[in-house]
Protein backbone atom coordinates (compact mmCIF):
# COMPACT_ATOMS: atom_id res chain seq x y z
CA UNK A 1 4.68 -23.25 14.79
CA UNK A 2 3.34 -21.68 11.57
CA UNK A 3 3.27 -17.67 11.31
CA UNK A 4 0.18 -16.57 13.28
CA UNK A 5 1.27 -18.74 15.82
CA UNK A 6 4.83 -17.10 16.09
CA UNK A 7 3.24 -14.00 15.97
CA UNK A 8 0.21 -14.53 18.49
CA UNK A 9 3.19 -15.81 20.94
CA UNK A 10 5.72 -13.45 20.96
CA UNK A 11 3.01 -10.66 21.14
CA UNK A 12 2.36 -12.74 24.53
CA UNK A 13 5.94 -12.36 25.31
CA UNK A 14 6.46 -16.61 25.09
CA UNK A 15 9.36 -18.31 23.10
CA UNK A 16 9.09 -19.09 19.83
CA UNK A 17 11.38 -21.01 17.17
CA UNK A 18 12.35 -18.52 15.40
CA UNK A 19 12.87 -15.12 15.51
CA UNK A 20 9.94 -13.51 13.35
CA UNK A 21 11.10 -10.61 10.85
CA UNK A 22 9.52 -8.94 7.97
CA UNK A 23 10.10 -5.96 5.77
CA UNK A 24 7.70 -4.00 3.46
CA UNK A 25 8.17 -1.33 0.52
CA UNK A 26 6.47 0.36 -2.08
CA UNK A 27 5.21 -0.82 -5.70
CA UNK A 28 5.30 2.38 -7.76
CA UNK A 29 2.21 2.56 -10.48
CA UNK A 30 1.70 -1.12 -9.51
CA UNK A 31 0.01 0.35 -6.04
CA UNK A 32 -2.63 2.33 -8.29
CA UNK A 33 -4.10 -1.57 -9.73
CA UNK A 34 -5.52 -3.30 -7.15
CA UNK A 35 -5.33 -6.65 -8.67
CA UNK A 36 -1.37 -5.95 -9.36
CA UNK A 37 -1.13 -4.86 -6.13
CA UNK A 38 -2.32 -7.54 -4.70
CA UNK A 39 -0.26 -10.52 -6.85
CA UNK A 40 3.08 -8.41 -6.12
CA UNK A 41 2.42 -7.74 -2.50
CA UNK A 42 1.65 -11.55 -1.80
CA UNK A 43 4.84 -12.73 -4.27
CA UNK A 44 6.78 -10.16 -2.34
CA UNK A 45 5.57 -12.18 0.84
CA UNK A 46 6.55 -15.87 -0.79
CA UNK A 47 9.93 -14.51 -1.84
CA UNK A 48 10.62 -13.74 1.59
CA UNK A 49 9.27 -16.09 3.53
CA UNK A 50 8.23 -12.48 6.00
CA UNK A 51 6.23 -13.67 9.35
CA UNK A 52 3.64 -10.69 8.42
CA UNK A 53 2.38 -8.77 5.81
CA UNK A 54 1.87 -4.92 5.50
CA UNK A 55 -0.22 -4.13 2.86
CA UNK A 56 2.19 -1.57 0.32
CA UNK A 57 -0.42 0.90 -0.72
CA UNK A 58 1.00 4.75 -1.95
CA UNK A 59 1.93 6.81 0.61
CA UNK A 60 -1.21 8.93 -0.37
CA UNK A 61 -4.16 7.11 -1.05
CA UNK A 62 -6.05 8.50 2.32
CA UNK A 63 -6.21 11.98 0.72
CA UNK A 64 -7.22 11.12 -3.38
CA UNK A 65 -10.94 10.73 -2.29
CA UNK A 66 -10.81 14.48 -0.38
CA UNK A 67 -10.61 15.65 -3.79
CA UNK A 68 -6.03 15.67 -3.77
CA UNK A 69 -4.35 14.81 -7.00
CA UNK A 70 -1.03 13.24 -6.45
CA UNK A 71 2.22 12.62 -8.38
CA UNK A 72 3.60 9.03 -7.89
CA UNK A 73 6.93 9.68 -10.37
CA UNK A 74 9.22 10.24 -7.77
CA UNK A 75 9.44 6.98 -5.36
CA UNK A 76 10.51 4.05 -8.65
CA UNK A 77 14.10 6.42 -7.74
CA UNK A 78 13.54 6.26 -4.43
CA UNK A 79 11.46 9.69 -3.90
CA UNK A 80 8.27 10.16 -2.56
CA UNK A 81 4.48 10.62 -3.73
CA UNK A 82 3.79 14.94 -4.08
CA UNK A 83 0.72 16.67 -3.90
CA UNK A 84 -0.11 18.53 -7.31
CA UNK A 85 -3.54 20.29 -5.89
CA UNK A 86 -5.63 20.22 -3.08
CA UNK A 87 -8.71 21.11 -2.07
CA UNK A 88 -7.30 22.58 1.44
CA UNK A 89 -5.03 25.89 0.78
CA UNK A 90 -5.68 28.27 3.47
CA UNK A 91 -8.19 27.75 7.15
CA UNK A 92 -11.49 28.31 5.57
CA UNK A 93 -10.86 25.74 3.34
CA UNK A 94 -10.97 23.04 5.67
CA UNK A 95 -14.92 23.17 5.55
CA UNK A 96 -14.82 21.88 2.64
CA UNK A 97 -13.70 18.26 3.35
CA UNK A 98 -16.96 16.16 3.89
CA UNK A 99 -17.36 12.51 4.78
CA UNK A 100 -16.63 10.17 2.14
CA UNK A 101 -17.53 6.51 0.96
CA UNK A 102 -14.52 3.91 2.23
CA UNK A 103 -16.44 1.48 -0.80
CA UNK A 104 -15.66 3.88 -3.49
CA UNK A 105 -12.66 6.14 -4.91
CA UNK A 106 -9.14 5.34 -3.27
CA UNK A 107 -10.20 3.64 -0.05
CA UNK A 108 -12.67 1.18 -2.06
CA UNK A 109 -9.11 0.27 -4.28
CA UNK A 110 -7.41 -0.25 -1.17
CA UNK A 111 -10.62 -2.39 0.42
CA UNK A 112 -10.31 -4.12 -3.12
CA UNK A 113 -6.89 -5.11 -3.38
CA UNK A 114 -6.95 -6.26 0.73
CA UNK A 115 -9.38 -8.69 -0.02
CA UNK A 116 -7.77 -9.98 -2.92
CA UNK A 117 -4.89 -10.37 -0.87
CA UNK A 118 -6.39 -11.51 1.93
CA UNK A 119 -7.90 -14.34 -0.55
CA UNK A 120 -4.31 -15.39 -1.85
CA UNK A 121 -2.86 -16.07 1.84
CA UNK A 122 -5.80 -17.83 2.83
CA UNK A 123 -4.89 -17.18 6.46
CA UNK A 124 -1.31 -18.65 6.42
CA UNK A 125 0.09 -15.18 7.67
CA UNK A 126 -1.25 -12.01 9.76
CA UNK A 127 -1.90 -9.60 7.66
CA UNK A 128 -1.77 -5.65 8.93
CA UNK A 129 -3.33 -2.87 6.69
CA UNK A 130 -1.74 0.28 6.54
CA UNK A 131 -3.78 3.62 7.41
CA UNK A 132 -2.26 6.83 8.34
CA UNK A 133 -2.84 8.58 11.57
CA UNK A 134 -5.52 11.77 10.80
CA UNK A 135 -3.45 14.21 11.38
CA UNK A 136 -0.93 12.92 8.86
CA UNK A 137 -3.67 12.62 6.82
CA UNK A 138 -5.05 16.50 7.05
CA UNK A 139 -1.01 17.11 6.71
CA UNK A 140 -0.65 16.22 3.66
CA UNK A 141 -3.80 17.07 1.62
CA UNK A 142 -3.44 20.36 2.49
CA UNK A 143 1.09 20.08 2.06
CA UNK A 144 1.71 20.87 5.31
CA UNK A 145 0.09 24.16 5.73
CA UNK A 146 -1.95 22.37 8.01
CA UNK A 147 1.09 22.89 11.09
CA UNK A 148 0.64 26.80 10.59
CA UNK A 149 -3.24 27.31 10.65
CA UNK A 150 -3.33 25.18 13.73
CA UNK A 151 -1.30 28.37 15.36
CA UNK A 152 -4.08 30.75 14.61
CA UNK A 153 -7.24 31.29 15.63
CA UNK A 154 -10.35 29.91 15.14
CA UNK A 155 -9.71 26.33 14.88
CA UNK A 156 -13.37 24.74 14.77
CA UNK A 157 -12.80 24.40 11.20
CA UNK A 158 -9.82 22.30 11.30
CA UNK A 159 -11.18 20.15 14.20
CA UNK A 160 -14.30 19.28 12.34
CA UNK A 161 -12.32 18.27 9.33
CA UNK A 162 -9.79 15.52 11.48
CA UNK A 163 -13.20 14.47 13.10
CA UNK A 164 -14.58 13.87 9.81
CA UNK A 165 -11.08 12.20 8.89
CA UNK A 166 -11.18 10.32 11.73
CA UNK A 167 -14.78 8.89 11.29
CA UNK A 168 -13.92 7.72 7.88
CA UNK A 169 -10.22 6.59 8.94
CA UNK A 170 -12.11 4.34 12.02
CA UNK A 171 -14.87 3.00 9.39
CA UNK A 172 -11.98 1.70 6.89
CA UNK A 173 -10.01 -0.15 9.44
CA UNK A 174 -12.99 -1.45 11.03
CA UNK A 175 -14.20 -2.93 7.60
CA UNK A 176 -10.62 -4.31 6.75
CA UNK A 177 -10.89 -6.44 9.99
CA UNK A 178 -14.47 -7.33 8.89
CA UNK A 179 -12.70 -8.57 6.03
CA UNK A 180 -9.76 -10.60 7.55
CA UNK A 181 -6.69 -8.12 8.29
CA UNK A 182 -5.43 -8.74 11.76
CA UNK A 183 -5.15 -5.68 12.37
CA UNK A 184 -3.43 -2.23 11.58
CA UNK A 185 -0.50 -0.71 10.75
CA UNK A 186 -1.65 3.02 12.01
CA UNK A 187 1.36 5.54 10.32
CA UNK A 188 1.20 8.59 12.75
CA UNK A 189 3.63 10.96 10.78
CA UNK A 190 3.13 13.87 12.37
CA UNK A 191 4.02 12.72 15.98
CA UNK A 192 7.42 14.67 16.06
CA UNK A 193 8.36 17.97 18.09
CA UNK A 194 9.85 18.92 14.21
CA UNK A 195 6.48 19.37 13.10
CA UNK A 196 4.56 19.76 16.22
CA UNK A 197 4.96 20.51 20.06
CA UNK A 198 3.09 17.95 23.15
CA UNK A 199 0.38 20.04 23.62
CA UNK A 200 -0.86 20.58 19.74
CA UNK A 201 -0.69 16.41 19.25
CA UNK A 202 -2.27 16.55 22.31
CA UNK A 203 -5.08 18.69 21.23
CA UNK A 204 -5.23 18.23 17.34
CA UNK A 205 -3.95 14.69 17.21
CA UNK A 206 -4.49 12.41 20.51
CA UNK A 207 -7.97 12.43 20.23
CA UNK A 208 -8.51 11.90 16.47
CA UNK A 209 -5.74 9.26 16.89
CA UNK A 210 -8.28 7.36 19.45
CA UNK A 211 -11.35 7.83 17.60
CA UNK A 212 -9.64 6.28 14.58
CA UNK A 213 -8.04 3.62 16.26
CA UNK A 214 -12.02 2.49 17.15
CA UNK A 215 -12.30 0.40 14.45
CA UNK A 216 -9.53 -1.75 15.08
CA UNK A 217 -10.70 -3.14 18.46
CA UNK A 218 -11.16 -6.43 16.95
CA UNK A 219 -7.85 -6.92 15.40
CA UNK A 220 -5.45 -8.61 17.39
CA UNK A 221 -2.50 -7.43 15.85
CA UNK A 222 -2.37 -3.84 15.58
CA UNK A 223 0.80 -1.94 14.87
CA UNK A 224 1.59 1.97 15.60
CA UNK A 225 4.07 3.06 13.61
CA UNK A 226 5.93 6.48 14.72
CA UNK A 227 7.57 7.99 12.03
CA UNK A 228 10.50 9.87 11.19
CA UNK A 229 13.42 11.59 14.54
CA UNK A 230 12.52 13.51 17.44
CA UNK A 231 9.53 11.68 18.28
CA UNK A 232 6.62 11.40 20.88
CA UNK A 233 7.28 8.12 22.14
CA UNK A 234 6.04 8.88 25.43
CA UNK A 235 2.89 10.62 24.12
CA UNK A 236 2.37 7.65 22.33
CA UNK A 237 3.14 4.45 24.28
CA UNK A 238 -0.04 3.90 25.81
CA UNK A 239 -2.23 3.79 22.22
CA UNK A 240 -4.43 1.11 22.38
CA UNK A 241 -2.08 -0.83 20.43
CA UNK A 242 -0.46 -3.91 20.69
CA UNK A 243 2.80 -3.43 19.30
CA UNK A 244 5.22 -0.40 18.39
CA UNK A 245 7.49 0.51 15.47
CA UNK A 246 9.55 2.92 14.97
CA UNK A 247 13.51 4.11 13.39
CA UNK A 248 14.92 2.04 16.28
CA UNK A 249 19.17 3.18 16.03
CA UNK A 250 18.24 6.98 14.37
CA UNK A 251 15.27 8.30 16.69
CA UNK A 252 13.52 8.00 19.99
CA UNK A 253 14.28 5.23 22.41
CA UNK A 254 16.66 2.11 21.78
CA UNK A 255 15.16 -1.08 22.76
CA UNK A 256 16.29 -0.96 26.04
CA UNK A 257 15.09 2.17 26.66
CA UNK A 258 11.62 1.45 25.74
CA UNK A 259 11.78 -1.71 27.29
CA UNK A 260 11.35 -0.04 30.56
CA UNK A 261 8.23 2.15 30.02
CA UNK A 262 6.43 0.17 28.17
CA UNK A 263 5.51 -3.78 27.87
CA UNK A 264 3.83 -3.80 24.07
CA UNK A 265 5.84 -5.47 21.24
CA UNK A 266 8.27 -3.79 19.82
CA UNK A 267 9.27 -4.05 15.97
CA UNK A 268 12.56 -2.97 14.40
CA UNK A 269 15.39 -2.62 14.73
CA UNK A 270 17.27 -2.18 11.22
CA UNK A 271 17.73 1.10 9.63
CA UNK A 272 16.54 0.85 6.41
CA UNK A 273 18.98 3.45 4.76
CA UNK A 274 21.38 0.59 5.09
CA UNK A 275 19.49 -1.65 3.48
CA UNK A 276 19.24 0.64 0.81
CA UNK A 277 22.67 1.34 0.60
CA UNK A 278 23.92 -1.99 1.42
CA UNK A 279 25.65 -1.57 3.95
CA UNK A 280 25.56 -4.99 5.12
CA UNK A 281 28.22 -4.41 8.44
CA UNK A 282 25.89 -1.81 9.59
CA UNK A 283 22.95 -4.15 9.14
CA UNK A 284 24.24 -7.11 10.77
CA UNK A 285 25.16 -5.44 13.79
CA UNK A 286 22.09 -3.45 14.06
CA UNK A 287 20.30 -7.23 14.16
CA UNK A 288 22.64 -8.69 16.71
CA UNK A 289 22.73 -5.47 19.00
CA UNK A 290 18.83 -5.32 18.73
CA UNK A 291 18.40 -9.18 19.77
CA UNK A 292 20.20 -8.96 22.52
CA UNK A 293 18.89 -5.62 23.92
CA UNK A 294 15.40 -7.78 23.77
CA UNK A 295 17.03 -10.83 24.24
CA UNK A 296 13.73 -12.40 21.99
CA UNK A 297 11.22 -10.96 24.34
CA UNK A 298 8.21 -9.48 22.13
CA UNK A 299 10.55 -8.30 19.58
CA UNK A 300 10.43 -9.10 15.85
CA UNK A 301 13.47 -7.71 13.52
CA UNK A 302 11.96 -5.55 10.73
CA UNK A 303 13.40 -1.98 9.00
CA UNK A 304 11.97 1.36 11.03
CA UNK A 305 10.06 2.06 8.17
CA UNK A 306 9.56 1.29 4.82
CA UNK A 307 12.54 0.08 2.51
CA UNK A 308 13.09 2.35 -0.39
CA UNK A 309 13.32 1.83 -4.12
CA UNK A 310 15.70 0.80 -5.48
CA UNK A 311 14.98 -2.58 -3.68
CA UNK A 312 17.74 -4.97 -3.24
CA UNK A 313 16.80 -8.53 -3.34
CA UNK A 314 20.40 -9.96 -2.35
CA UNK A 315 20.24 -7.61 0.47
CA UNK A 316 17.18 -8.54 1.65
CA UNK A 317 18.24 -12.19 1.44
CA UNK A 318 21.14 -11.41 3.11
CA UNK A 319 19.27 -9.97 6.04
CA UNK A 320 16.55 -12.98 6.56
CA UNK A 321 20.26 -15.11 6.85
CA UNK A 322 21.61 -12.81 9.48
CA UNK A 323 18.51 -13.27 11.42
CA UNK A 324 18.66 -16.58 11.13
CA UNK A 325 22.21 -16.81 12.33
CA UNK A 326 21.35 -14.93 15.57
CA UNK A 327 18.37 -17.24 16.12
CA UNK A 328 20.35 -20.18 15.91
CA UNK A 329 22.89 -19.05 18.60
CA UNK A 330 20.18 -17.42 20.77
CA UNK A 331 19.43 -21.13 20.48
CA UNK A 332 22.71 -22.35 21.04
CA UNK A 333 23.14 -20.17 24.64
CA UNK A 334 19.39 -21.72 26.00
């Protein structure tokens, strides 16, 4: 059973030899080259033998081409990417982002370096590109300020602006499938009650959500990601979708939990601060405890999110071996 196989089976919910895992991070300054990007990403992949790939582009790439400049400096110590200026300061500025070209600018590098990705796996392994939800997207070109002139008045602005996001968000998945991804990783960031309540996702970010998750109705292995604690799972579940990740042990459900309200595939089930910090008792019993609240059925074992510098290879090794040691007596008890 090679990779898509495993994949394409327990998204069906059927048994597999193995218990699929992967794990993703980012390349600081390498993420900016899209021929770097894509040699590290796919040696990244080789090292680690993962069952899928996530393309590793910056945290910020969807908002360079609305006219954002970004610091990177932070995340090689573990930080994250920062908005240095931005187009989008207070609510009449949102008429001023317009439809851009997914072939140029940012979104062309990331198109670039997908291909050239896609070219070096040559099909052996799914490969998911990453997009961010629009909201997330209108979030943070405008750094944040977007959550306070949604509580004012006149909103038509801001709505045009995620449609327009959402349009160009739906075009750029759409063309990555074109190209060979099998499907998306769709980062909704914004989907927590910190940030906003049910009925503003409801109104500001369900339907942009949908639009942009158009373009991936030919993928067949699309991932929603929902990001960071006190999240809208329930909101959520139902996305057109065919699997689910989130910070399984620190927010929202546990597996058994969303086991019963919803029948997609789940992935997680390691929090990654503990790979970070390698704390390898944590991690170990976060694997075991997530296997058998699954018991194999469409789970694979991958970090909530993505792993932090500094990046640990030992401890990443040491995690494909723990997974491989609950496989085997998973095996053992059949």
């Amino acid at each position: 059973m090679n990779k898509n196989e495993r994949i394409k089976a327990v998204l069906k919910g059927k048994k597999v030899n193995k218990i699929p895992f992967s794990f993703w991070t980012h390349l600081p300054k390498i993420d900016l080259d899209p021929k770097l990007l894509a040699e590290k990403t796919y040696e990244f992949y080789s090292k680690y033998n993962i069952d899928f790939i996530k393309s590793m582009p910056n945290g910020m790439y969807s908002v360079e081409d609305f006219g954002c400049r970004c610091d990177y400096s932070e995340i090689k110590s573990g930080g994250v990417g920062k908005i240095i200026s931005s187009p989008v300061n207070k609510l009449e500025d949102w008429v001023k982002i317009k439809p851009v070209n997914i072939n140029e600018g940012a979104l062309g590098r990331e198109l670039l370096s997908l291909r050239l990705l896609l070219k070096k796996v040559n099909g052996d392994a799914p490969v998911v590109v990453t997009v961010f939800s629009p909201v997330t997207t209108a979030a943070k070109l405008s750094n944040n300020k977007l959550y306070n002139h949604i509580k004012g008045e006149n909103t038509e602005l801001v709505h045009k602006a995620l449609d327009i996001i959402a349009e160009i968000t739906s075009k750029f998945i759409e063309k990555a499938i074109e190209l060979g991804a099998s499907g998306v990783f769709f980062a909704a960031q914004s989907s927590s009650y910190n940030f906003l309540n049910e009925d503003q996702y409801k109104k500001y970010g369900v339907p942009y959500d949908i639009k942009a998750l158009r373009g991936s109705l030919k993928g067949w292995f699309n991932i929603l990601h929902i990001h960071g604690n006190n999240i809208m799972f329930d909101l959520l579940k139902d996305y057109p979708v065919e699997a689910i990740n989130w910070h399984i042990w620190e927010a929202g459900p546990t597996i058994t939990e969303a086991r019963k309200i919803t029948d997609k595939c789940l992935i997680g089930g390691i929090v990654r601060t503990d790979i970070t910090e390698n704390n390898r008792e944590a991690v170990s019993s976060q694997i075991k405890n997530s296997y058998e609240q699954s018991n194999g059925y469409k789970h694979i074992i991958t970090p909530g999110c993505v792993v932090r510098y500094p990046i640990n290879g030992e401890m990443l090794n040491f995690i494909k071996e723990e997974i491989e040691k609950v496989g085997k007596t998973a095996s053992n008890h059949l």
